[in-house]
C-alpha atoms as a PDB file:
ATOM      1  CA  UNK A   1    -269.429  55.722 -15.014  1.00  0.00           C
ATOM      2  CA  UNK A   2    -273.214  53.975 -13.977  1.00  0.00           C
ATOM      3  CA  UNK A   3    -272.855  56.839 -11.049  1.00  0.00           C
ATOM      4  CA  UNK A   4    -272.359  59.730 -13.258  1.00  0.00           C
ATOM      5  CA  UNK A   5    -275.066  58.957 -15.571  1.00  0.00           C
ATOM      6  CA  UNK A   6    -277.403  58.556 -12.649  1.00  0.00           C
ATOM      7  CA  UNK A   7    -276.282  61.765 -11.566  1.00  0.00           C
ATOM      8  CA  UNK A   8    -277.394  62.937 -14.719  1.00  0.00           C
ATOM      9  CA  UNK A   9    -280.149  61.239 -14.805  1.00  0.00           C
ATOM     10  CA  UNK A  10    -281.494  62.845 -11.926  1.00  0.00           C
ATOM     11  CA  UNK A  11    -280.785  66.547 -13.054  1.00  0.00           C
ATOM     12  CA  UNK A  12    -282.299  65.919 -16.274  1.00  0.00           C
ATOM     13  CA  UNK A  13    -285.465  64.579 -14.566  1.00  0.00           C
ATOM     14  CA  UNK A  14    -285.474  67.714 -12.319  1.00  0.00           C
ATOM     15  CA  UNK A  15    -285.171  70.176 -15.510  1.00  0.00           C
ATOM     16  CA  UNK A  16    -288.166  68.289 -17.206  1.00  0.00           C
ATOM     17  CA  UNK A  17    -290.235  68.544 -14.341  1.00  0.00           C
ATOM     18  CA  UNK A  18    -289.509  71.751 -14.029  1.00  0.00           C
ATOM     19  CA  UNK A  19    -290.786  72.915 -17.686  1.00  0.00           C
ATOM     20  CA  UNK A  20    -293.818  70.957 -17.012  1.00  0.00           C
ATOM     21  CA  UNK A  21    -294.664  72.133 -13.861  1.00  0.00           C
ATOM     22  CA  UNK A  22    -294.016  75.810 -14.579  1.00  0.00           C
ATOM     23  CA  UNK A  23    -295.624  75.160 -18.338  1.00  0.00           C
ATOM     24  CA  UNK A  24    -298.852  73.540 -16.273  1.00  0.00           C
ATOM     25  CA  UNK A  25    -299.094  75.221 -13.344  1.00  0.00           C
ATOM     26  CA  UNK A  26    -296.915  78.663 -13.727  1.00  0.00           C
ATOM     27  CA  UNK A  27    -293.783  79.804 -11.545  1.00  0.00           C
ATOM     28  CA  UNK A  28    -294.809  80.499  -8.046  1.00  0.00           C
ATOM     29  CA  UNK A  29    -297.334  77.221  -8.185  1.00  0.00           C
ATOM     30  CA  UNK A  30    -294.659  75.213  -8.725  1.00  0.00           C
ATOM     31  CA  UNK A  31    -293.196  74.623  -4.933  1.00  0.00           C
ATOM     32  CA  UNK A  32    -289.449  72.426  -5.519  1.00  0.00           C
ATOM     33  CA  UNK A  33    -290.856  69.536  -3.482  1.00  0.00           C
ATOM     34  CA  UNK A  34    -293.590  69.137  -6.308  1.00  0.00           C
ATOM     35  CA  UNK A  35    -290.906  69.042  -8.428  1.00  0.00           C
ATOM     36  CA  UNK A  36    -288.635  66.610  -6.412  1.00  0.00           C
ATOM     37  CA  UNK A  37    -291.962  64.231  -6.767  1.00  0.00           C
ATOM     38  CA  UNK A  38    -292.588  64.411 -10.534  1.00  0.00           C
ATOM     39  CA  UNK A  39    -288.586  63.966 -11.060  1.00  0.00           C
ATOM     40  CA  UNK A  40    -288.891  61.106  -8.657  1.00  0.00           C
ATOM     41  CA  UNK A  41    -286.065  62.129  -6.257  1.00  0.00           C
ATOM     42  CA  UNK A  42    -285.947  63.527  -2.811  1.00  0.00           C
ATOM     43  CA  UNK A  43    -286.467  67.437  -2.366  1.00  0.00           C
ATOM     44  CA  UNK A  44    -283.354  67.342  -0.647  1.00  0.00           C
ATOM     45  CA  UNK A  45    -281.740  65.602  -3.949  1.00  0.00           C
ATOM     46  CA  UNK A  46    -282.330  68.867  -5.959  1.00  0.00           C
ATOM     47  CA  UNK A  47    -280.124  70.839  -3.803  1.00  0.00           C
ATOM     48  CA  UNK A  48    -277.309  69.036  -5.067  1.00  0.00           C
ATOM     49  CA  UNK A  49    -277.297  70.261  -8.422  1.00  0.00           C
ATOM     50  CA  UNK A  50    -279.224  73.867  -7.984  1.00  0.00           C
ATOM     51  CA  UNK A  51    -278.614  76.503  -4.835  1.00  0.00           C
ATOM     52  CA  UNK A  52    -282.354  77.218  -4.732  1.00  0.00           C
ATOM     53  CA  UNK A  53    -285.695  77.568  -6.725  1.00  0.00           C
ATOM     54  CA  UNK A  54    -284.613  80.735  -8.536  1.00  0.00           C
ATOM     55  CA  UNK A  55    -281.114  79.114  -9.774  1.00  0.00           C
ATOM     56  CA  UNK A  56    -282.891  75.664 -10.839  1.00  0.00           C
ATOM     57  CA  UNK A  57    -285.217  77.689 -12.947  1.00  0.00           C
ATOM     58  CA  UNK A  58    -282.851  79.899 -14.354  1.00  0.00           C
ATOM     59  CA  UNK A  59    -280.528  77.416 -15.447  1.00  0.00           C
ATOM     60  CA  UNK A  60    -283.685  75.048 -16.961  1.00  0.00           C
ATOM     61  CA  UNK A  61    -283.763  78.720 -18.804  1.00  0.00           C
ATOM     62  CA  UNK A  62    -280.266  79.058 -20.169  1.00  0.00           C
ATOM     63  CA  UNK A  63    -280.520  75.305 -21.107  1.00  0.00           C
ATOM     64  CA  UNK A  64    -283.879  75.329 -23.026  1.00  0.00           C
ATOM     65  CA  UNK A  65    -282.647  78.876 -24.813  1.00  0.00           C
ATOM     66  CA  UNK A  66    -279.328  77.316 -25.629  1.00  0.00           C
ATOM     67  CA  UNK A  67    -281.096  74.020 -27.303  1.00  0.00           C
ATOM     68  CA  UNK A  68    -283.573  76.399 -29.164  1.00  0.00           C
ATOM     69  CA  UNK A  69    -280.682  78.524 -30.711  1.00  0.00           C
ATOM     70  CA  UNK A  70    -278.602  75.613 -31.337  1.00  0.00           C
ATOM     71  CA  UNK A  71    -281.492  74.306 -33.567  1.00  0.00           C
ATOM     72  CA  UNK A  72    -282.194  77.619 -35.187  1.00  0.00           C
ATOM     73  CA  UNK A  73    -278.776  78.358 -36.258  1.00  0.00           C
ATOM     74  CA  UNK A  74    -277.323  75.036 -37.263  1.00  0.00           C
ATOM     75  CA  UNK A  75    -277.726  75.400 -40.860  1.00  0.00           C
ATOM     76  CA  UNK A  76    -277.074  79.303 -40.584  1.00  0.00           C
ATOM     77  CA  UNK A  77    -274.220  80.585 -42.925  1.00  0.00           C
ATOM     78  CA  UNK A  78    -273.081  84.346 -42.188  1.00  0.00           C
ATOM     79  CA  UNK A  79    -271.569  84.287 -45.709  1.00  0.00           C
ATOM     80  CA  UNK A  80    -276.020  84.204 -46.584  1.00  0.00           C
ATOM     81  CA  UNK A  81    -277.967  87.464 -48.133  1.00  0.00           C
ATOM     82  CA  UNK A  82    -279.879  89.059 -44.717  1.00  0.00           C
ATOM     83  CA  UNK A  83    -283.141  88.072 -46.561  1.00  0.00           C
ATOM     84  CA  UNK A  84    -281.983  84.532 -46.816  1.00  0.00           C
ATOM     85  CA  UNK A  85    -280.393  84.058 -43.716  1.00  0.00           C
ATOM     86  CA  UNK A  86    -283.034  85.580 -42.112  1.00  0.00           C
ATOM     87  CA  UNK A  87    -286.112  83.237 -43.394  1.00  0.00           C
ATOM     88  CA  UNK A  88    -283.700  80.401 -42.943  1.00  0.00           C
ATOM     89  CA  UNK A  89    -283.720  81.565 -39.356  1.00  0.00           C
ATOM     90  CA  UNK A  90    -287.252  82.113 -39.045  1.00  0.00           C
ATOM     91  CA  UNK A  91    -288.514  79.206 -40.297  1.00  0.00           C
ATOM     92  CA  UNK A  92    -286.144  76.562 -38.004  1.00  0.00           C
ATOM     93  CA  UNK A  93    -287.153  78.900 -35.144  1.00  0.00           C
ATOM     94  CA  UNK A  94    -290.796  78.362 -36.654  1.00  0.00           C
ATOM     95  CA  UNK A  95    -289.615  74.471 -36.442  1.00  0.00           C
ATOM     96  CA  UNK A  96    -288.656  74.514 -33.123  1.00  0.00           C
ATOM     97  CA  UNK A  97    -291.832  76.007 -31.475  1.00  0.00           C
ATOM     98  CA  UNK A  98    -293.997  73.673 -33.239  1.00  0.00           C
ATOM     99  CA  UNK A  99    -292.027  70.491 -32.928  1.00  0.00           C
ATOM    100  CA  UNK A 100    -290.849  71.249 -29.397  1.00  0.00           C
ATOM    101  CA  UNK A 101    -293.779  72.804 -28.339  1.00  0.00           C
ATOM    102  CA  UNK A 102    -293.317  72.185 -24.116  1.00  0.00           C
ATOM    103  CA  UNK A 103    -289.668  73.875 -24.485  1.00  0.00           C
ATOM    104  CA  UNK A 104    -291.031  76.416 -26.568  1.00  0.00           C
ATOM    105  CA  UNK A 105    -293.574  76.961 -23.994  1.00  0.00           C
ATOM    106  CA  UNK A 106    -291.421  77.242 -21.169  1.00  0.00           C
ATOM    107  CA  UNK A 107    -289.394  79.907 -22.604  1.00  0.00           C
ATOM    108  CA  UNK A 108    -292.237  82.030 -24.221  1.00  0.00           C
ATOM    109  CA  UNK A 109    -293.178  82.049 -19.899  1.00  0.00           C
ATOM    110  CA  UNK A 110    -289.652  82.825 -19.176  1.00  0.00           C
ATOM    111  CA  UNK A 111    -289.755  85.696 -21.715  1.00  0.00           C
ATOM    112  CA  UNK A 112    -293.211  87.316 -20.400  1.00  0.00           C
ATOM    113  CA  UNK A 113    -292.980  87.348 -16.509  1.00  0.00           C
ATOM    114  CA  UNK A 114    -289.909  88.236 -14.476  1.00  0.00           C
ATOM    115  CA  UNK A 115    -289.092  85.149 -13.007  1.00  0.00           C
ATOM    116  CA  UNK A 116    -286.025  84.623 -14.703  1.00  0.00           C
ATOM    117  CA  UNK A 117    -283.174  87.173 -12.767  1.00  0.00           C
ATOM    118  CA  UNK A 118    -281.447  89.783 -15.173  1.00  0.00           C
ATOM    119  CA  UNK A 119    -277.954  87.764 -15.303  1.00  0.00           C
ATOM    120  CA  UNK A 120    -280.272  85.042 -16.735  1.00  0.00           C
ATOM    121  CA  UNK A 121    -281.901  86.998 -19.313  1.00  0.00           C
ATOM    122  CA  UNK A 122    -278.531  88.367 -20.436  1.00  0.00           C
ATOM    123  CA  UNK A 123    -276.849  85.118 -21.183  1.00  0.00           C
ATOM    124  CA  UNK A 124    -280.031  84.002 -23.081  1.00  0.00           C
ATOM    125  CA  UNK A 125    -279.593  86.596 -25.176  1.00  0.00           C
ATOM    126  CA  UNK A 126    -276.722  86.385 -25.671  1.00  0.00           C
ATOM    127  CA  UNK A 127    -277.201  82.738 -27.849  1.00  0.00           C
ATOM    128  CA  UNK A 128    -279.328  85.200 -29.647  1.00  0.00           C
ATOM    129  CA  UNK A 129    -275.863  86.769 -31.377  1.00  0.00           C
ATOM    130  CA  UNK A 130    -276.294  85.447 -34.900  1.00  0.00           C
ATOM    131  CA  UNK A 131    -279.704  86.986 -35.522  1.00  0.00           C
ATOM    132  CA  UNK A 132    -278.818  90.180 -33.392  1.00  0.00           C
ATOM    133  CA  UNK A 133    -275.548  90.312 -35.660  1.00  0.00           C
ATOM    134  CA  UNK A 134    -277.641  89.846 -39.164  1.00  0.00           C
ATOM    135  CA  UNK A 135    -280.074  92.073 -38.180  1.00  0.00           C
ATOM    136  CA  UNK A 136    -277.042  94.746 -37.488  1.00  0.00           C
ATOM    137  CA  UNK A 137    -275.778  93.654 -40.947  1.00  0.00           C
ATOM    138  CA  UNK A 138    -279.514  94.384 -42.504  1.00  0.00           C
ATOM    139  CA  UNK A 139    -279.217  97.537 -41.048  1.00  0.00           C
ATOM    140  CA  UNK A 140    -276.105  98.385 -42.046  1.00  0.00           C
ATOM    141  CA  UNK A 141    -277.115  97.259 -46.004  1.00  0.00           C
ATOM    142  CA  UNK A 142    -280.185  99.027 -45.442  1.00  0.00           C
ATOM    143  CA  UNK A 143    -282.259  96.200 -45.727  1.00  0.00           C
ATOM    144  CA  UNK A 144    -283.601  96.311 -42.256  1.00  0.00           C
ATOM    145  CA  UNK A 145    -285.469  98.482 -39.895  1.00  0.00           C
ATOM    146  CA  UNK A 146    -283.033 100.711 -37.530  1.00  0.00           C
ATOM    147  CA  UNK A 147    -285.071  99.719 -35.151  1.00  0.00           C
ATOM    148  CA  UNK A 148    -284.158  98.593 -31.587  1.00  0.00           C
ATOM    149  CA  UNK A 149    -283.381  94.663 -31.360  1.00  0.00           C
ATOM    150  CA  UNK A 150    -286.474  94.557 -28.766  1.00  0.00           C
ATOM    151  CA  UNK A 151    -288.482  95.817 -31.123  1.00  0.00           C
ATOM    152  CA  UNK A 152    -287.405  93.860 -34.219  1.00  0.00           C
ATOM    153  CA  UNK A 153    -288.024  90.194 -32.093  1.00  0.00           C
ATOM    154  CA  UNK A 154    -291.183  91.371 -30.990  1.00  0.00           C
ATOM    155  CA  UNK A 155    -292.611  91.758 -35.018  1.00  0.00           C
ATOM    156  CA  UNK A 156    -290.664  89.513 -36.107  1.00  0.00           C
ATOM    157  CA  UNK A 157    -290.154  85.998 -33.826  1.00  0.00           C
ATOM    158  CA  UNK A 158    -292.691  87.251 -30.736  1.00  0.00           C
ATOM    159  CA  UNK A 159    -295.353  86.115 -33.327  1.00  0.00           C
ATOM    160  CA  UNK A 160    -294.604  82.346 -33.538  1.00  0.00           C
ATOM    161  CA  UNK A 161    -295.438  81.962 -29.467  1.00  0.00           C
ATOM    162  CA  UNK A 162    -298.588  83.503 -29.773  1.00  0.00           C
ATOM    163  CA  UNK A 163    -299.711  80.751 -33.128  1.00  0.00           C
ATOM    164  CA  UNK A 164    -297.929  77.642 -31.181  1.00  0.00           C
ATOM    165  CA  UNK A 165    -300.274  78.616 -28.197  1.00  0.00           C
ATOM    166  CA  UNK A 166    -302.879  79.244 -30.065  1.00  0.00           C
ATOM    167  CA  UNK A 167    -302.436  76.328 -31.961  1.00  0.00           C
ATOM    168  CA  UNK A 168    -301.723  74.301 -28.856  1.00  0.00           C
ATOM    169  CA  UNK A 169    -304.849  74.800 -27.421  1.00  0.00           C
ATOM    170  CA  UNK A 170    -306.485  73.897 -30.410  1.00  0.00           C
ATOM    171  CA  UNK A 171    -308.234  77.486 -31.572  1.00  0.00           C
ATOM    172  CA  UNK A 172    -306.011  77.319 -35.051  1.00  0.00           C
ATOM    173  CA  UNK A 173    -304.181  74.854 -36.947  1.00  0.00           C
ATOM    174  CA  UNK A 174    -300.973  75.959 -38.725  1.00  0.00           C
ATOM    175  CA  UNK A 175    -300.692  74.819 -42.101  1.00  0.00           C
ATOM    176  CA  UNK A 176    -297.667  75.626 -44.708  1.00  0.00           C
ATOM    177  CA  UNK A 177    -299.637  78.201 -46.085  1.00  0.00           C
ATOM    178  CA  UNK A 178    -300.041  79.852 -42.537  1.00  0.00           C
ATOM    179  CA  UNK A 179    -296.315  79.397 -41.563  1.00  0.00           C
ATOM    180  CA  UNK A 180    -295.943  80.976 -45.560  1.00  0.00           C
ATOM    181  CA  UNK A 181    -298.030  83.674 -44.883  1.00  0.00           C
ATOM    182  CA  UNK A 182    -296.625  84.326 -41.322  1.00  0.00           C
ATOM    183  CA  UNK A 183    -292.821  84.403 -42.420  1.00  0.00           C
ATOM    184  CA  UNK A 184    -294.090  86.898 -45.120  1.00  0.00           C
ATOM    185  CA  UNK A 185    -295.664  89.276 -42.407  1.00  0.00           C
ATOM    186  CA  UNK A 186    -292.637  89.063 -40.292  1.00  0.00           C
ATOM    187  CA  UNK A 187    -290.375  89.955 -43.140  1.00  0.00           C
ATOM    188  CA  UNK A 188    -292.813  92.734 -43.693  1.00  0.00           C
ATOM    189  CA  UNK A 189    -292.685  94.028 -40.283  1.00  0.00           C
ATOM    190  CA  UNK A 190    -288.612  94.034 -39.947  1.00  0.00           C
ATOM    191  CA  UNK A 191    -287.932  94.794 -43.287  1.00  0.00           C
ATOM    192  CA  UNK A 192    -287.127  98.040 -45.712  1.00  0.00           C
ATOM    193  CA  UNK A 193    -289.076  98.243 -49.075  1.00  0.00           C
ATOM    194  CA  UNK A 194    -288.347  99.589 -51.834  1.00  0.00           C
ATOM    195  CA  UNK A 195    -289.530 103.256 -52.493  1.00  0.00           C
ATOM    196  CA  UNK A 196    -292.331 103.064 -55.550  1.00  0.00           C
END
């Protein structure tokens, strides 16, 4: 059992360095034995658990996109209006990027350069399914924009990476009024009004 958990051990410590390298230092700066010496293991240690530099960082990918939509759904009820499920979403999403800013981070890079490979991407989205499936719901109730998924998590979620790293580097502190006025603009943006 003491094996197993160092075994572990040792992949978890080569998935953290890996967000913090790439976060710090970006994809193709971050060689794997750099990473084998932050996670305090051989290079030749990392091969047991990933084929190669691609794999390790697409799998710190699915990992960190699977822990961000496990937190943003977990008090999700599809049986919820598509306005309230919706800012229920938003705002643990909103959560997650502020309180777990480095994972955050990590996939907001993931998200804007192609170094994650298309297989990758697709089973990313694909913990994405509740939203994609209320927004299809919105749609149908004509609540929501027919607009393209793309374009509906660009307005509507692409937002919250741009405030944590601006707020991250210190140019703008997010208050609740902010994060208020923020969910309000990407309900806006996603969302059918009412005819006057």
């Amino acid at each position: 059992m003491a094996k197993l958990q160092k075994s572990i051990d040792k992949r978890n410590a080569l998935v953290k360095a890996t967000i913090e390298l790439v976060n710090n230092d970006g994809f193709h700066a971050t060689p794997m034995s750099k990473i084998a010496k932050m996670a305090n293991v051989s290079p030749a240690t990392i091969y047991l658990y990933f084929e190669n530099k691609q794999d390790l960082v697409n799998q710190t990918y699915i990992e960190v996109k699977a822990e961000y939509t496990k937190y943003a759904f977990a008090t999700y009820d599809e049986t919820m209006s598509v306005e309230a499920g919706f800012e229920l979403i938003w705002k643990r999403i909103a959560d997650f990027k502020l309180k777990e800013c480095e994972h955050a981070m990590f996939l907001a890079q993931c998200d804007n350069t192609p170094m994650i490979d298309e297989p990758s991407r697709i089973e990313g989205i694909k913990h994405l399914q509740p939203l994609l499936d209320l927004w299809q719901r919105g749609k149908e109730e004509g609540v929501i924009k027919p607009l393209s998924d793309y374009i509906l998590y660009a307005y509507a979620i692409n937002p919250l990476s741009f405030l944590m790293i601006t707020q991250k580097r210190g140019a703008f502190q997010l208050d609740a009024s902010h994060l208020a006025e923020a969910y309000d603009a990407a309900w806006d943006s996603i969302s059918i009004k009412p005819k006057s």
